[in-house]
Protein backbone atom coordinates (compact mmCIF):
# COMPACT_ATOMS: atom_id res chain seq x y z
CA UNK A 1 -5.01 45.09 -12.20
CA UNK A 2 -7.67 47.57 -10.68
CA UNK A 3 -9.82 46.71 -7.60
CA UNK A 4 -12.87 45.28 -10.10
CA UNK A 5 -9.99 42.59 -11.59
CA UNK A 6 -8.87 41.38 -8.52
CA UNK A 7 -12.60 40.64 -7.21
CA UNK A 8 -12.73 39.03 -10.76
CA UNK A 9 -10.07 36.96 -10.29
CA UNK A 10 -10.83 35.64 -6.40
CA UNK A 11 -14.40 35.28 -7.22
CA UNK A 12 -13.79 32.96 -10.56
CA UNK A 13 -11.23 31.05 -7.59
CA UNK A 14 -13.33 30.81 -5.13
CA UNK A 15 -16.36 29.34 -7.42
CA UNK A 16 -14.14 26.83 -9.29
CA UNK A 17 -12.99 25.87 -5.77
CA UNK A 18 -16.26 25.69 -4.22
CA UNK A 19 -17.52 24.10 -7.46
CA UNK A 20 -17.64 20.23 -6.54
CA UNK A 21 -15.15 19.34 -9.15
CA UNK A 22 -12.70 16.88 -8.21
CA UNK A 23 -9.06 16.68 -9.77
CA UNK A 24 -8.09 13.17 -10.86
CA UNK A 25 -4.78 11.73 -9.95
CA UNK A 26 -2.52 11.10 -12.76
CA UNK A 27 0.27 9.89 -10.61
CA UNK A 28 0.79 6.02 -9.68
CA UNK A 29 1.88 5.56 -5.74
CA UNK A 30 0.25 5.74 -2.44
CA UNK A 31 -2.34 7.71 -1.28
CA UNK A 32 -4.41 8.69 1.39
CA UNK A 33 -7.54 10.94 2.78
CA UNK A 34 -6.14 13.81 5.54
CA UNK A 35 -9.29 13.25 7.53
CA UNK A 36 -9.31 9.17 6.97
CA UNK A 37 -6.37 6.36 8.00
CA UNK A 38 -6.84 4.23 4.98
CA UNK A 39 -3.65 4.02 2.96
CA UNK A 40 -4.47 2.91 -1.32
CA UNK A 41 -1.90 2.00 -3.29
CA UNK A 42 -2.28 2.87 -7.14
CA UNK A 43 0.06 0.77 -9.51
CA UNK A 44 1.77 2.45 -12.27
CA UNK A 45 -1.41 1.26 -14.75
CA UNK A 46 -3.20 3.87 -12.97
CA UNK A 47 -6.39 1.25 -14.02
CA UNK A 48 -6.50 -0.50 -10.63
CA UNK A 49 -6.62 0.86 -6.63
CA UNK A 50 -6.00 -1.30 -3.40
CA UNK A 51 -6.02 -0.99 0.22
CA UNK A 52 -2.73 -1.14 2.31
CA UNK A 53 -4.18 -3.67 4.81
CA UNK A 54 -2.08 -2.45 8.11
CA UNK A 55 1.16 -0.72 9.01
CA UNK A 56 3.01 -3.79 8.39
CA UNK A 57 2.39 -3.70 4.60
CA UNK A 58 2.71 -0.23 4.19
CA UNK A 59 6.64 -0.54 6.27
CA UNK A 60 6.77 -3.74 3.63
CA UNK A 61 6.64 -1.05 0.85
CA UNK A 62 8.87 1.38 2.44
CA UNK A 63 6.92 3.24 4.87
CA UNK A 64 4.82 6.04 5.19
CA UNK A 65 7.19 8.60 4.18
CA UNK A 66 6.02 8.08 0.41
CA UNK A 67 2.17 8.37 0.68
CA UNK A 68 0.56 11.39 -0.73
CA UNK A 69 -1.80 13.08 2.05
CA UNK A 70 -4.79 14.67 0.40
CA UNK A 71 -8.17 16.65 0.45
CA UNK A 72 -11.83 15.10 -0.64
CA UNK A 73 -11.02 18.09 -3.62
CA UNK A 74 -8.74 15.60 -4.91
CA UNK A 75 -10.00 12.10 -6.51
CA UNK A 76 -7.94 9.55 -6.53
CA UNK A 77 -10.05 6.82 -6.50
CA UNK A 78 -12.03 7.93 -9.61
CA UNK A 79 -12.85 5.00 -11.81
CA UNK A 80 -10.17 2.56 -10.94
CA UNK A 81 -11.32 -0.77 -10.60
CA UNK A 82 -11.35 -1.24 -6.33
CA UNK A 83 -9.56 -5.14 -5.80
CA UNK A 84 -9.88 -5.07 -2.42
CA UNK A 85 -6.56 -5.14 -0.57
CA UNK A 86 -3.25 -5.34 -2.34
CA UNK A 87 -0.92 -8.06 -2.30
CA UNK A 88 2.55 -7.54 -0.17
CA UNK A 89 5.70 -7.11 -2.07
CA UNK A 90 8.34 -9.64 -3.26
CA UNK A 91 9.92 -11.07 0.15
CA UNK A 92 9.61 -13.50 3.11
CA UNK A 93 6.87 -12.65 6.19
CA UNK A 94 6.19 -14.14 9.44
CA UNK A 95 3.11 -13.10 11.44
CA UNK A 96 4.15 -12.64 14.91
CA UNK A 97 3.80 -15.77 17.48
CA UNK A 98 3.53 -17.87 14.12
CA UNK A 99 6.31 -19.85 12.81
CA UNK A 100 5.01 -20.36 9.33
CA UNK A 101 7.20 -18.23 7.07
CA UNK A 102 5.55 -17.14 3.56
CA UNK A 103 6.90 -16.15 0.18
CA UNK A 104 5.88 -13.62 -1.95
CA UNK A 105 6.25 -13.13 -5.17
CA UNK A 106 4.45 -10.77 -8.71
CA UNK A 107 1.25 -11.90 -6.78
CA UNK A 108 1.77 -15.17 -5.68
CA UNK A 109 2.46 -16.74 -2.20
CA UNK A 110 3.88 -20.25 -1.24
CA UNK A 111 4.91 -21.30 2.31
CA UNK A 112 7.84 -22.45 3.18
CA UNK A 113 8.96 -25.35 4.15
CA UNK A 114 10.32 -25.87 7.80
CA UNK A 115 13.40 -26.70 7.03
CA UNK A 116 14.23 -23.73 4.71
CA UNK A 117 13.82 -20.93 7.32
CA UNK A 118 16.10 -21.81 10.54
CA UNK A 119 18.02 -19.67 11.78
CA UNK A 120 17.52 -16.33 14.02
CA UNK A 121 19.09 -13.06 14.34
CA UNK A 122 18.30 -9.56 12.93
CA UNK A 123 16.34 -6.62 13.82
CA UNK A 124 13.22 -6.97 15.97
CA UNK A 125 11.28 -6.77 12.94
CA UNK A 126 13.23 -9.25 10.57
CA UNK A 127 15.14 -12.93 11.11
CA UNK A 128 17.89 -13.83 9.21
CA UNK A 129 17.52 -17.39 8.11
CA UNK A 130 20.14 -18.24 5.80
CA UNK A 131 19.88 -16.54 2.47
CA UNK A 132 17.29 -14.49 3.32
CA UNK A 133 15.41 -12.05 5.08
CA UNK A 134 12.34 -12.92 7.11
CA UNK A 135 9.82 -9.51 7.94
CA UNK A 136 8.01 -10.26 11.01
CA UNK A 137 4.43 -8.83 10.58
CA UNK A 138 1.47 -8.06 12.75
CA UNK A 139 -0.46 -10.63 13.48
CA UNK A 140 -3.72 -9.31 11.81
CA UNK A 141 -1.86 -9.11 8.38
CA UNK A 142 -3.11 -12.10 5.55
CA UNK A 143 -0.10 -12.50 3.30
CA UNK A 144 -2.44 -14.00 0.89
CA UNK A 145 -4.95 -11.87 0.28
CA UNK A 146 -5.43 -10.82 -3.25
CA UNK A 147 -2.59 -13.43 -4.00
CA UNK A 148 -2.97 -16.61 -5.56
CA UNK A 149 -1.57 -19.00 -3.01
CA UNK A 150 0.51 -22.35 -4.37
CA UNK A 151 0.85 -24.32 -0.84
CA UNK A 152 4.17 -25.48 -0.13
CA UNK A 153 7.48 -24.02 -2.15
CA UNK A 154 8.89 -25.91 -4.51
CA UNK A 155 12.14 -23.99 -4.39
């Protein structure tokens, strides 16, 4: 390639870069600005986006070692339908200096009865209470948001 072809080629790369067009995110998972702290989660639909609500939800999911850190060139929002923030994951949470326990489960929440969550032990971040695991969460986190909440468990 001569000197002409190579100012060619970086100017056609520099104008499709410089060009406003955003690519779309094909990929389901988590995502985030590298210039913003929001976390969104995309499901494998790829119709919907959410907001992780806190640190807490995103460790629920597995931590921040799986979100994809990207530039405004890159639109993963697009034309997803926003539902505000996203539900936690199947398992038991306890806000911290509460001692109502919560159940989660494919987007529904129940509390727990007293009785069903005695017990102590674990890391500083969990309780073991019986047959289960209890994840201690910040305060500030709302285990029923975007959740359809049932009251007390029935099992």
């Amino acid at each position: 390639m001569n000197a002409w072809g190579i100012v060619l080629a970086l100017t056609v790369f520099v104008t499709a870069s410089c060009s406003g067009a955003k690519s779309a995110i094909t990929t389901p998972g988590f995502y985030r600005y590298e210039d913003e702290d929001g976390v969104y989660y995309i499901p494998s639909a790829m119709t919907t986006i959410c907001a992780v609500q806190n640190p807490s939800m995103m460790w629920a999911y597995g931590g921040f070692g799986q979100v994809h850190v990207v530039n405004h060139s890159v639109d993963f929002r697009g034309k997803k339908q926003f539902t505000q923030a996203c539900a936690w994951p199947a398992g038991y949470y306890r806000n911290v200096g509460s001692a109502v326990v919560y159940r989660a489960t494919n987007g529904t929440v129940c509390r727990l009865p007293r009785s069903a969550h005695r017990g102590s032990g674990g890391t500083p971040n969990t309780l073991e209470a019986g047959k289960f695991t209890i994840r201690v969460i910040s305060s500030d986190a709302d285990v029923t948001a975007n959740s359809k909440f049932t009251g007390i468990c029935s099992h």
